[in-house]
C-alpha atoms as a PDB file:
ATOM      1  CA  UNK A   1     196.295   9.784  15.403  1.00  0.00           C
ATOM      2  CA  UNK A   2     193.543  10.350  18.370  1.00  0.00           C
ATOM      3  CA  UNK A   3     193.324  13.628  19.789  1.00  0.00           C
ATOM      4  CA  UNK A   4     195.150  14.201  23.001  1.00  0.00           C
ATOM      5  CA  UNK A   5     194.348  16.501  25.413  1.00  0.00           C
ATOM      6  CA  UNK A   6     197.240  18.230  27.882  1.00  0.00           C
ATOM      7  CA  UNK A   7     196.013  20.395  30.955  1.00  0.00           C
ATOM      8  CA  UNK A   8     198.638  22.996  32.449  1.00  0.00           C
ATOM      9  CA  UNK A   9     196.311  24.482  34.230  1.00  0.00           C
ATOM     10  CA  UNK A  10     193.612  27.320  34.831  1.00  0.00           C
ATOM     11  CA  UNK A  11     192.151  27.418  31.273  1.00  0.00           C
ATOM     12  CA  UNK A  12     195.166  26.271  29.757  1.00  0.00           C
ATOM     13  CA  UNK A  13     195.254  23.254  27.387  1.00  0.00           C
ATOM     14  CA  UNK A  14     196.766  21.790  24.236  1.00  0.00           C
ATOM     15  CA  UNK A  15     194.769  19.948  21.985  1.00  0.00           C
ATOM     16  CA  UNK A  16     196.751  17.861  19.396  1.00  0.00           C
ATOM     17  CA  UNK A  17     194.623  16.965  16.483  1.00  0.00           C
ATOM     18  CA  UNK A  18     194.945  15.592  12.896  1.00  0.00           C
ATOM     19  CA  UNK A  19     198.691  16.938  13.554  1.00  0.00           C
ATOM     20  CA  UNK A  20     197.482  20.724  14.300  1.00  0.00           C
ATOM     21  CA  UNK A  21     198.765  21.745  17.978  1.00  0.00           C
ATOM     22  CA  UNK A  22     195.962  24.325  19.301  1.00  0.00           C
ATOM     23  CA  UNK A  23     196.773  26.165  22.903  1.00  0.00           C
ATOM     24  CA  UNK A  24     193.926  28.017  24.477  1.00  0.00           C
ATOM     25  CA  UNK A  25     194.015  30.842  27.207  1.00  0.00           C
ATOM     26  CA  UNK A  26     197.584  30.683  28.157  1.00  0.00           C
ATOM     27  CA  UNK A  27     198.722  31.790  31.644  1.00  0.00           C
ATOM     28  CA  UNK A  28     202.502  31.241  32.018  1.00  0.00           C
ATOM     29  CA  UNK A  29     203.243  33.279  35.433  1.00  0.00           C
ATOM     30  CA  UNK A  30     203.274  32.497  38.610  1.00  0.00           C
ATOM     31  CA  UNK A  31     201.680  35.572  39.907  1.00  0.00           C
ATOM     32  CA  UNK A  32     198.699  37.461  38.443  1.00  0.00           C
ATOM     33  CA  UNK A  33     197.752  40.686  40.581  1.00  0.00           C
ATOM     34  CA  UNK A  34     196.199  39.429  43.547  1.00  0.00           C
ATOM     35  CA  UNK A  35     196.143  35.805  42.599  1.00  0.00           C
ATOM     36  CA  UNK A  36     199.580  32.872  42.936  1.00  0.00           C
ATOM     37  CA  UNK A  37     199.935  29.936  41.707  1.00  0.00           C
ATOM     38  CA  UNK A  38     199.451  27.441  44.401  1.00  0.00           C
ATOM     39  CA  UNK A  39     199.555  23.881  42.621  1.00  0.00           C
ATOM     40  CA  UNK A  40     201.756  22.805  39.897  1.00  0.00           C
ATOM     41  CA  UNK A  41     204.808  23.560  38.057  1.00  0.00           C
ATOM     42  CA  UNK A  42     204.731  26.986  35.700  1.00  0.00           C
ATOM     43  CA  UNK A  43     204.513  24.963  32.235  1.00  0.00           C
ATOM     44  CA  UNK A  44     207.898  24.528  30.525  1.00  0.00           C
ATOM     45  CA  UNK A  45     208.116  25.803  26.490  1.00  0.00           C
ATOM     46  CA  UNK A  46     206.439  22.760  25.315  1.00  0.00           C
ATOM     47  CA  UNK A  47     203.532  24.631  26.411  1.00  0.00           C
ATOM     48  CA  UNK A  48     204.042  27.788  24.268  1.00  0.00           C
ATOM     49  CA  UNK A  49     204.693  25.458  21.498  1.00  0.00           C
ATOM     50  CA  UNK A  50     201.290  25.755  18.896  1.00  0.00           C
ATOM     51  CA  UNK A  51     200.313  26.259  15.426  1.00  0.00           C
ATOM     52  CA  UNK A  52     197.071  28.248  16.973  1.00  0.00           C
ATOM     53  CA  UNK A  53     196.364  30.095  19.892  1.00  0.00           C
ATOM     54  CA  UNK A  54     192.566  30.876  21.330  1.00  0.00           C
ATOM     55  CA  UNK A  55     191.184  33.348  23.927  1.00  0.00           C
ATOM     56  CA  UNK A  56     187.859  32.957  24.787  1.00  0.00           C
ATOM     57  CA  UNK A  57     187.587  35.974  26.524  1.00  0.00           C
ATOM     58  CA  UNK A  58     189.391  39.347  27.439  1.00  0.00           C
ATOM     59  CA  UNK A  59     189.879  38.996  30.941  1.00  0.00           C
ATOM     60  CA  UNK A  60     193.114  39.133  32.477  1.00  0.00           C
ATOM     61  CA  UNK A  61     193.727  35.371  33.187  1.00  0.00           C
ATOM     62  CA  UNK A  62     192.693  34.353  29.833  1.00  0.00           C
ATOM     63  CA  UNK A  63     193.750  37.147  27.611  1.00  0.00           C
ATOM     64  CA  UNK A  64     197.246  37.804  28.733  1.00  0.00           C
ATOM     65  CA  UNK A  65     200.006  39.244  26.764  1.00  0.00           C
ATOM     66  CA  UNK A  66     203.000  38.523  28.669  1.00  0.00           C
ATOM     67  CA  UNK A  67     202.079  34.660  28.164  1.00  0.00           C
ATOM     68  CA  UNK A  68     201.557  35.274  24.509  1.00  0.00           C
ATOM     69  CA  UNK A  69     204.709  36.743  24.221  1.00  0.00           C
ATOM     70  CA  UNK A  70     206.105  33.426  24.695  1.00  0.00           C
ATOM     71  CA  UNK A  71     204.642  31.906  21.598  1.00  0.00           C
ATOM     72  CA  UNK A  72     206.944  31.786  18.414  1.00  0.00           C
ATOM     73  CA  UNK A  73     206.692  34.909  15.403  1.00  0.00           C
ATOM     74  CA  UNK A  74     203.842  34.023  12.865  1.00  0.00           C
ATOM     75  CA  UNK A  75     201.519  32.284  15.490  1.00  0.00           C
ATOM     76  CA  UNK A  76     197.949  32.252  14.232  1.00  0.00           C
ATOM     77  CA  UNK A  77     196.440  33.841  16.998  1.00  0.00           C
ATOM     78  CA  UNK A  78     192.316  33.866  17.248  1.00  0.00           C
ATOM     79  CA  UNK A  79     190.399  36.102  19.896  1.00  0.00           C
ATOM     80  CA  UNK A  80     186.992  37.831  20.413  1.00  0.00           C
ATOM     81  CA  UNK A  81     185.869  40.386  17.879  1.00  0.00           C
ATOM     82  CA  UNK A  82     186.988  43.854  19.365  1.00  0.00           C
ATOM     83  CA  UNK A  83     189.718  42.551  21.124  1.00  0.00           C
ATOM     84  CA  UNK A  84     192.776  44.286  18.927  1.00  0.00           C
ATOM     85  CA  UNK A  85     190.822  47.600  19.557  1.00  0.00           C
ATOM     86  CA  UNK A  86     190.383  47.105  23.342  1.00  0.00           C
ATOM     87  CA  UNK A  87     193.443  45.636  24.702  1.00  0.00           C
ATOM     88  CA  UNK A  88     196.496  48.309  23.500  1.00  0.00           C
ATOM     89  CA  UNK A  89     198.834  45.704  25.006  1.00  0.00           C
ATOM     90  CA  UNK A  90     197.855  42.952  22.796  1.00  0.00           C
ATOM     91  CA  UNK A  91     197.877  45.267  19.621  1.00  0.00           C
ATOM     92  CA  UNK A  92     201.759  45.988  19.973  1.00  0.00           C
ATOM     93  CA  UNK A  93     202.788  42.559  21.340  1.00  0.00           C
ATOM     94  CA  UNK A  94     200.939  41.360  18.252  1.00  0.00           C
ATOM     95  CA  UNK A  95     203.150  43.878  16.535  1.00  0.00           C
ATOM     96  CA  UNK A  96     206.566  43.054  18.012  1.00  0.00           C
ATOM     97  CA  UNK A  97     206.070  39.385  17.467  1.00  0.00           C
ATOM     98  CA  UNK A  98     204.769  39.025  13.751  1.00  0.00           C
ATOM     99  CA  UNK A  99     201.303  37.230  15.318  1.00  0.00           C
ATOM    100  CA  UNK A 100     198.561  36.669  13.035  1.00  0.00           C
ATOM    101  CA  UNK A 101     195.120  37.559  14.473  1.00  0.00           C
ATOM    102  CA  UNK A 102     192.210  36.783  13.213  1.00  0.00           C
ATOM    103  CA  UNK A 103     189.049  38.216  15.515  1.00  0.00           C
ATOM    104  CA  UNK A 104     185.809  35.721  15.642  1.00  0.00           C
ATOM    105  CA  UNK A 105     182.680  36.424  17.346  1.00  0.00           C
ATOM    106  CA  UNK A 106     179.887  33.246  17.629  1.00  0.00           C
ATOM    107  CA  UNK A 107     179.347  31.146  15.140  1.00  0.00           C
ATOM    108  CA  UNK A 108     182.567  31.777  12.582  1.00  0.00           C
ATOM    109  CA  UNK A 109     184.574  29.329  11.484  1.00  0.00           C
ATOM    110  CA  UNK A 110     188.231  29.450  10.206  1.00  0.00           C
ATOM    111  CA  UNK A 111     190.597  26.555   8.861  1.00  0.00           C
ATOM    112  CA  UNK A 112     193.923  25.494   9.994  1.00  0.00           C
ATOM    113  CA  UNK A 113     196.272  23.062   8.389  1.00  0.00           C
ATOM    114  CA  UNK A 114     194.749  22.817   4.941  1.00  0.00           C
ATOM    115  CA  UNK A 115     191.971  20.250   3.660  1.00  0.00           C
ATOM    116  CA  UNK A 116     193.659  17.816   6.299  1.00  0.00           C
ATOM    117  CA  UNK A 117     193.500  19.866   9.126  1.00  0.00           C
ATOM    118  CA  UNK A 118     190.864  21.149  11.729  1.00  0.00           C
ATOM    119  CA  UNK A 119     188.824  23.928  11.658  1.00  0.00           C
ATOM    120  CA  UNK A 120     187.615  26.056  14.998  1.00  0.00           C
ATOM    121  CA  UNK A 121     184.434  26.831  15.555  1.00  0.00           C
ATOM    122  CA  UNK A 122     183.124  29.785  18.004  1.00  0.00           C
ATOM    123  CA  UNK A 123     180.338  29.566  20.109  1.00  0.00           C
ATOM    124  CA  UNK A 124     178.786  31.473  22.316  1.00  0.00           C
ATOM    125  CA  UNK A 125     179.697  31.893  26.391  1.00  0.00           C
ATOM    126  CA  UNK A 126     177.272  33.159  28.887  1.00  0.00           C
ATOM    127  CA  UNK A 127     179.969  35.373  30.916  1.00  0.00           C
ATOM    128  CA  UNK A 128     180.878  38.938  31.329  1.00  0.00           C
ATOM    129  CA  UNK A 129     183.830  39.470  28.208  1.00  0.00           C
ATOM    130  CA  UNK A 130     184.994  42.718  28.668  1.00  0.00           C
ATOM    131  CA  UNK A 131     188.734  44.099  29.851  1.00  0.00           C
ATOM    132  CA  UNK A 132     188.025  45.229  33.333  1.00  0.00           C
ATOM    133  CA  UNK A 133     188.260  46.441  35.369  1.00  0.00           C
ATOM    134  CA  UNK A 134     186.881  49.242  33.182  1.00  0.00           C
ATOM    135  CA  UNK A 135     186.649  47.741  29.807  1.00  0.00           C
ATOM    136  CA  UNK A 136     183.317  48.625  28.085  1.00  0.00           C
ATOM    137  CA  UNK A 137     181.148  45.872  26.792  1.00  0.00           C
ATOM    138  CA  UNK A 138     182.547  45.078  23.179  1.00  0.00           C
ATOM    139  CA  UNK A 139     184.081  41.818  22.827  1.00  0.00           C
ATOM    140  CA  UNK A 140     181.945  38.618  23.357  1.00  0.00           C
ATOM    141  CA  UNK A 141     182.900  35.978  25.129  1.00  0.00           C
ATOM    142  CA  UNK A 142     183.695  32.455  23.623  1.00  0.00           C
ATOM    143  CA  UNK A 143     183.551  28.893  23.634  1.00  0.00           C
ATOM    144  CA  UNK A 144     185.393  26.835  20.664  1.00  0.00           C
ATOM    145  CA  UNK A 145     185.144  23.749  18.934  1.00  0.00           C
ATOM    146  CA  UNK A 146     188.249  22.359  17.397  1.00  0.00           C
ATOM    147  CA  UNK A 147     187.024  19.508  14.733  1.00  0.00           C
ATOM    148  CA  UNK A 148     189.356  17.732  12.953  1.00  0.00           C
ATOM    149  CA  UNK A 149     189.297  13.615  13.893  1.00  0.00           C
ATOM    150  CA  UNK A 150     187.434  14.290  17.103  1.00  0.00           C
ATOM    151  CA  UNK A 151     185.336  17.375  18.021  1.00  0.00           C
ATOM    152  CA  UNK A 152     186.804  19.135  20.729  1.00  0.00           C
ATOM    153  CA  UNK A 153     185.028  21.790  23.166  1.00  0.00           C
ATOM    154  CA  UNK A 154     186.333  24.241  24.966  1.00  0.00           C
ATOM    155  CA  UNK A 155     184.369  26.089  27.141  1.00  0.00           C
ATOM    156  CA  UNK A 156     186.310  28.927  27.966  1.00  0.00           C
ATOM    157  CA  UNK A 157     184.284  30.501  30.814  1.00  0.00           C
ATOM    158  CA  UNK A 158     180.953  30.768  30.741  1.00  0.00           C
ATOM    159  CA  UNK A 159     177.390  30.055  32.668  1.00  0.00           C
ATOM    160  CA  UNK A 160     175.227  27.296  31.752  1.00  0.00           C
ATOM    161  CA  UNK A 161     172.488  28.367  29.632  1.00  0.00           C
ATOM    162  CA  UNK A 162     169.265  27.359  28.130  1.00  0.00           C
ATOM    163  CA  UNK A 163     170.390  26.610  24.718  1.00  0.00           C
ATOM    164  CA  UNK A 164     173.964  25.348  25.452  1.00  0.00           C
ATOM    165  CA  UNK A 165     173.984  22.000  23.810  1.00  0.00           C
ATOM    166  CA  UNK A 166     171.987  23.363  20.553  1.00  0.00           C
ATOM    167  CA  UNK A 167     174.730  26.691  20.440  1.00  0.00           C
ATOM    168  CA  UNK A 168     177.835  23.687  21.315  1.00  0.00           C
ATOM    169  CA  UNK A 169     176.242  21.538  18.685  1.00  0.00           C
ATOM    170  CA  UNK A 170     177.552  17.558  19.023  1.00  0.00           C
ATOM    171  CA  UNK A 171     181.266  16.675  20.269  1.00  0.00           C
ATOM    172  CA  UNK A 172     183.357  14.185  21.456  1.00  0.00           C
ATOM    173  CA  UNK A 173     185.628  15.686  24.374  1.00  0.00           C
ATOM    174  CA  UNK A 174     184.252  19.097  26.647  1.00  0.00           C
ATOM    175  CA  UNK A 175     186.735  20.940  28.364  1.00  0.00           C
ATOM    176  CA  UNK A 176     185.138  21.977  30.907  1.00  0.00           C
ATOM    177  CA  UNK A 177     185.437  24.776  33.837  1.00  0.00           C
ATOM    178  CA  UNK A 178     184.327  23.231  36.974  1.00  0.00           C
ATOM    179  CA  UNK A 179     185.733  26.182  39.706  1.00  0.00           C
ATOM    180  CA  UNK A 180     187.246  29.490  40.107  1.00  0.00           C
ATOM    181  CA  UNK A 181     190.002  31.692  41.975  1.00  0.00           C
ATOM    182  CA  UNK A 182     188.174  32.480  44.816  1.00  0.00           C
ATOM    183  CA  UNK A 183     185.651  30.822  46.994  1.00  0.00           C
ATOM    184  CA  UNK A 184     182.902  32.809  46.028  1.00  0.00           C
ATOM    185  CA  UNK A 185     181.327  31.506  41.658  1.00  0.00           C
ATOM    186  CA  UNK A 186     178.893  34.523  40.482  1.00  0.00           C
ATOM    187  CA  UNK A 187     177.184  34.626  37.859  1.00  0.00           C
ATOM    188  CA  UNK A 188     178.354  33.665  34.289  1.00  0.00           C
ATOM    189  CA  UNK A 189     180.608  30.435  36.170  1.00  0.00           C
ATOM    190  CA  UNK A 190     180.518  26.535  36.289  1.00  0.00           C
ATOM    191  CA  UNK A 191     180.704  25.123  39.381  1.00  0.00           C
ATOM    192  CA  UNK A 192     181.267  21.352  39.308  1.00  0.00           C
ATOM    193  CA  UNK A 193     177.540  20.620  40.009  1.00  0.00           C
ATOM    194  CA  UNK A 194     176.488  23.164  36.758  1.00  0.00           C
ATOM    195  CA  UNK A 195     179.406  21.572  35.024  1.00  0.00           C
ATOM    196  CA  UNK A 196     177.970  18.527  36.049  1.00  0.00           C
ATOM    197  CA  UNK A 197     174.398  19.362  34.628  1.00  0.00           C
ATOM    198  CA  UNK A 198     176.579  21.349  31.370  1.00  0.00           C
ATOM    199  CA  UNK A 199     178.112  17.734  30.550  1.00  0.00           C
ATOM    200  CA  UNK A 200     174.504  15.767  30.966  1.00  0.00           C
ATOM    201  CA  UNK A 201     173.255  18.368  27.768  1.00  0.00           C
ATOM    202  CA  UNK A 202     175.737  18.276  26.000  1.00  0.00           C
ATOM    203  CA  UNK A 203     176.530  14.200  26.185  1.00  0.00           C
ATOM    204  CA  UNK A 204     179.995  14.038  24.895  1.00  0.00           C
ATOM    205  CA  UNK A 205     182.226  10.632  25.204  1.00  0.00           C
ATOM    206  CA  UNK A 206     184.729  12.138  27.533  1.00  0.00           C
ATOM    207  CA  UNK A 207     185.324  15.635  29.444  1.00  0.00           C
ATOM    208  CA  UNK A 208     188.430  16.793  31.167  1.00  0.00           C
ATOM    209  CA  UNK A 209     187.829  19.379  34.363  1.00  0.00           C
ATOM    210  CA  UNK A 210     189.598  22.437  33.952  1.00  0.00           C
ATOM    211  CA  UNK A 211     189.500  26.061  35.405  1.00  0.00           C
ATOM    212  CA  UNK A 212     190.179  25.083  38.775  1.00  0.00           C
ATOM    213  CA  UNK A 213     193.317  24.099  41.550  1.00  0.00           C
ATOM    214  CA  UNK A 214     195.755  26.287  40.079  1.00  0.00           C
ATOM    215  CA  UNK A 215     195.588  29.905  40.900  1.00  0.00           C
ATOM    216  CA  UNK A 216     194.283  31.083  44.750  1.00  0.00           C
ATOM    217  CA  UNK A 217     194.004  34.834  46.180  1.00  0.00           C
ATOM    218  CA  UNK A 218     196.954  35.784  48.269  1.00  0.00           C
ATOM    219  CA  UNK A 219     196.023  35.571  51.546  1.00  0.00           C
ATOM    220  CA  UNK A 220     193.313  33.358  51.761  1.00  0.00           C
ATOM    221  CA  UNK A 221     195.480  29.940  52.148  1.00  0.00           C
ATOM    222  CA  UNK A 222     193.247  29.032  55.203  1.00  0.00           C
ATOM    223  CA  UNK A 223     189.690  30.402  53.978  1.00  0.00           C
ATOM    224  CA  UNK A 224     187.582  27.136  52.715  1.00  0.00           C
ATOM    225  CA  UNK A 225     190.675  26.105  51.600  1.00  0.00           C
ATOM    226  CA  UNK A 226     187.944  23.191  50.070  1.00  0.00           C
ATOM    227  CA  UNK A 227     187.210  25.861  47.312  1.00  0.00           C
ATOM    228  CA  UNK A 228     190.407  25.781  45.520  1.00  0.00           C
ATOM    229  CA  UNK A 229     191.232  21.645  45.945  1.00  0.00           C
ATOM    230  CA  UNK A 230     187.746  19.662  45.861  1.00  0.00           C
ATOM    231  CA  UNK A 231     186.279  20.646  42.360  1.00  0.00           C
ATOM    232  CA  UNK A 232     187.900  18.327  40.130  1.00  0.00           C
ATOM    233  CA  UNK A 233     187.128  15.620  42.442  1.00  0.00           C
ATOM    234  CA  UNK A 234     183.533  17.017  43.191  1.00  0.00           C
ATOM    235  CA  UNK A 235     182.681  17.217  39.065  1.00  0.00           C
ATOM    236  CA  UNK A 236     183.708  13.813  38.792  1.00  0.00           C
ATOM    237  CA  UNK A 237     180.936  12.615  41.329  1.00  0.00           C
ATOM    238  CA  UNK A 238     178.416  14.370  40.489  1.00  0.00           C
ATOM    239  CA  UNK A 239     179.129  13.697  36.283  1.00  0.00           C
ATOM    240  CA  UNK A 240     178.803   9.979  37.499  1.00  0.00           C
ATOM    241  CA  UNK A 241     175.425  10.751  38.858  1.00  0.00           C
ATOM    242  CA  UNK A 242     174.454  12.907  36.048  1.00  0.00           C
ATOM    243  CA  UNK A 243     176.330  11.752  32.790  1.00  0.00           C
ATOM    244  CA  UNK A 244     177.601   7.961  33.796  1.00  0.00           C
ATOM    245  CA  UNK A 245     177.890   7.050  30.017  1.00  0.00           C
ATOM    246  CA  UNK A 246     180.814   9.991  29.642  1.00  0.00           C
ATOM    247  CA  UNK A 247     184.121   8.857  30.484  1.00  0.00           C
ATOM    248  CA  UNK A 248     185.646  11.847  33.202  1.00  0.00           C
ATOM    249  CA  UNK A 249     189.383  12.448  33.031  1.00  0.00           C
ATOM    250  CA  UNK A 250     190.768  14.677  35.761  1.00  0.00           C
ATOM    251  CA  UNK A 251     194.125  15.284  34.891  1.00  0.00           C
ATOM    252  CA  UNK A 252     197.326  16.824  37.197  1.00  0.00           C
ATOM    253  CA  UNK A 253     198.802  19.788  35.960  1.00  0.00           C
ATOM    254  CA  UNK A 254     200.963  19.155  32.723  1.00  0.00           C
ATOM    255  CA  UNK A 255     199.070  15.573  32.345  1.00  0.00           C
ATOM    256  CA  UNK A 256     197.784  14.474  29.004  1.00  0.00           C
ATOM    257  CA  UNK A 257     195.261  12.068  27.968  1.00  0.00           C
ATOM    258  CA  UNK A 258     193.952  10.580  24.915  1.00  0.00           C
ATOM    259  CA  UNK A 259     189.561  10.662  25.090  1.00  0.00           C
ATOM    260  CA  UNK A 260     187.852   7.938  23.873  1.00  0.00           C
ATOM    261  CA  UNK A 261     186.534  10.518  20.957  1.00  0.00           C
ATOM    262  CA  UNK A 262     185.379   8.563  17.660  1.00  0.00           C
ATOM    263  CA  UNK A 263     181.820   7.821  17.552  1.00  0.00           C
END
């Protein structure tokens, strides 16, 4: 079966290959601190539904425990080194539920599903990792690649950087972040046009825009309201003028694809 590819926003996917269901970052809520949920339904439990779950990073819209208490007991759960000892919340949820945690920092691998199965790969992320606001700098952040019949990336978030197609190493499908909650990228952040420039080094088959359209700062409805809708449709533009041999995919929320993957 060909790997399929679901986006329910943010940074939240499900990648279905060689029958092993892998969710990454999950978000579940339709309010996070100072940021709502402006497009898109909150994801039903077909979401929560996975054999393995990975966070690329600590921060609050990607490591969050009240989403991860959704997932069933005995999850295989995989997160940046240090994470157990730097998010409390995450040690006892991991507790209370019966999840199984393995911590990874770049270039690890572990196995899922036996010799038939995929194994995830993590790679490195240029982007700040820790738990702020006031988390100190222990815990990497991520990328992943999920190989099994395709090779899957999953960016996480991250910067582009010098070496990023040498760290990524080949693949098939990039999942890629192309925007942001606010209207303001620093440093460490794809825009479309970096995603753009990301995709043309690392020269997969197909890419899917992610990171982007969902979540927007309370309050700021009217303020280059641009920001939060146009990135999607800006990454596939300038990937055409950068990358026309890789197939772009920008999906609606809870809309899944199948890449073109097998070389």
């Amino acid at each position: 079966m060909p790997v399929e590819v679901t986006w329910w926003g943010h940074a939240t996917c499900t990648i279905e290959d060689s029958g092993v269901r892998v969710l990454t970052d999950p978000l579940f809520v339709r309010r996070l601190a100072h940021l709502r949920r402006r497009r898109g339904e909150l994801p039903g439990p077909e979401a929560a539904a996975a054999d393995v779950v990975l966070v690329s990073h600590l921060h609050s819209d990607h490591l969050h425990p009240p989403s991860l208490a959704r997932l069933a007991t005995g999850t295989r759960l995989v997160v940046p080194v240090g994470a157990m000892r730097a998010v409390p919340g995450l040690r006892r949820l991991c507790a209370a539920r019966g999840l199984r945690v393995t911590e990874v920092a770049p270039g690890d691998v572990v196995r899922f599903g036996g010799t038939q199965g995929i194994r995830v790969r993590a790679v490195p992320a240029l982007h700040d990792g820790r738990r702020l606001p006031m988390g100190a700098q222990r815990s990497p952040a991520l990328g992943f690649v999920v190989e099994g019949e395709a090779r899957t990336y999953f960016a996480g978030d991250t910067g582009l950087f010098e070496d990023m197609a040498r760290a990524v190493g080949p693949v098939d499908v990039a999942l890629l972040p192309v925007g942001g909650w606010g209207p303001y990228l620093g440093h460490g952040h794809l825009d479309a046009g970096r995603a753009a420039e990301a995709l043309a080094r690392l020269a997969p088959r197909s890419a899917v825009p992610v990171h982007y359209g969902t979540y927007w700062p309370i309050g700021m409805d009217g303020v280059r309201p641009h920001e939060f809708h146009a990135p999607g449709e800006e990454f596939v533009r300038k990937a055409g003028l950068l990358a026309p041999e890789v197939a772009v995919h920008r999906l609606c929320h809870g809309e899944r694809v199948r890449p073109e993957a097998a070389r």
